[in-house]
Protein backbone atom coordinates (compact mmCIF):
# COMPACT_ATOMS: atom_id res chain seq x y z
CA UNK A 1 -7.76 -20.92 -21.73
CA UNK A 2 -5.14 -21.88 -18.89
CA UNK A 3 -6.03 -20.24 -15.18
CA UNK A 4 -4.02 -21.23 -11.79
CA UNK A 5 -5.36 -19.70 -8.44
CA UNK A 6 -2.68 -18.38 -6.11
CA UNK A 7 -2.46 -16.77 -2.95
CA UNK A 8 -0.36 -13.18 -2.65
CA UNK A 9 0.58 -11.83 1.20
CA UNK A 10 -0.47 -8.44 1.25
CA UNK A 11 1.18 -6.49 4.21
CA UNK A 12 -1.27 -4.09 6.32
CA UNK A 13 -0.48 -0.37 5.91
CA UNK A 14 0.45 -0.78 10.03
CA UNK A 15 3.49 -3.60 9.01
CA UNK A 16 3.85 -1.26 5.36
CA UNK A 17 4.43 2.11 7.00
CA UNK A 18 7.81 1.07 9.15
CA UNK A 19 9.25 -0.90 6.80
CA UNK A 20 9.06 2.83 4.60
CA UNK A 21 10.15 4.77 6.97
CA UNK A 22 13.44 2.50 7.12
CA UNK A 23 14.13 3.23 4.12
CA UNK A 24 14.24 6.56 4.19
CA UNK A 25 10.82 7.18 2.09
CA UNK A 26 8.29 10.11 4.37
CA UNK A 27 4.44 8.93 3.40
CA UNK A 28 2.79 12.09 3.05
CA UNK A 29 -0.61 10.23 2.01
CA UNK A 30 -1.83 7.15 2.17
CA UNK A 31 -4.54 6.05 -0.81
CA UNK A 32 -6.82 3.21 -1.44
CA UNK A 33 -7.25 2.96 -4.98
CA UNK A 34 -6.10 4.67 -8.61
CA UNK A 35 -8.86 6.98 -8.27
CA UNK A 36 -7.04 8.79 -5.61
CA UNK A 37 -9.53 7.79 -3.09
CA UNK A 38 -8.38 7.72 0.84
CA UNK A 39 -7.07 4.65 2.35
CA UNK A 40 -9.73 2.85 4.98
CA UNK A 41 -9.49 -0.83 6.08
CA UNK A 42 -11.56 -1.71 3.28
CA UNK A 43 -9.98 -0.60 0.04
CA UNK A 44 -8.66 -2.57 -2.55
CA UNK A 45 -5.42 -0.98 -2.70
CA UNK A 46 -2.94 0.30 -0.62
CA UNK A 47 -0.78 3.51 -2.21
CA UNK A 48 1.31 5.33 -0.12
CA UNK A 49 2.30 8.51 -1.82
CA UNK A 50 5.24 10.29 -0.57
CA UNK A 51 9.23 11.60 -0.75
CA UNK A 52 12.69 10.86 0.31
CA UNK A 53 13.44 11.92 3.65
């Protein structure tokens, strides 16, 4: 079995949010993991659910 460690830069939802918002895209919620849970600090995930402005 072949395995490699690496290291992915996950933006915060504070640096996430205006980078959306420049593109046009409204966040209407913000979630923290596929079971539709809310977003805190400490969630896995970050899913912003949302439209187009």
């Amino acid at each position: 079995m072949l395995s490699a460690e690496s290291k992915i830069a996950v933006p915060t939802k504070e640096s996430l949010a205006p980078m959306l918002d420049q593109t046009g895209l409204v966040v209407e919620e913000w979630l923290g993991n596929w079971r539709g849970e809310p977003y805190a600090p400490t969630s896995p995930e970050i899913i912003p659910i949302g439209r187009l402005r």
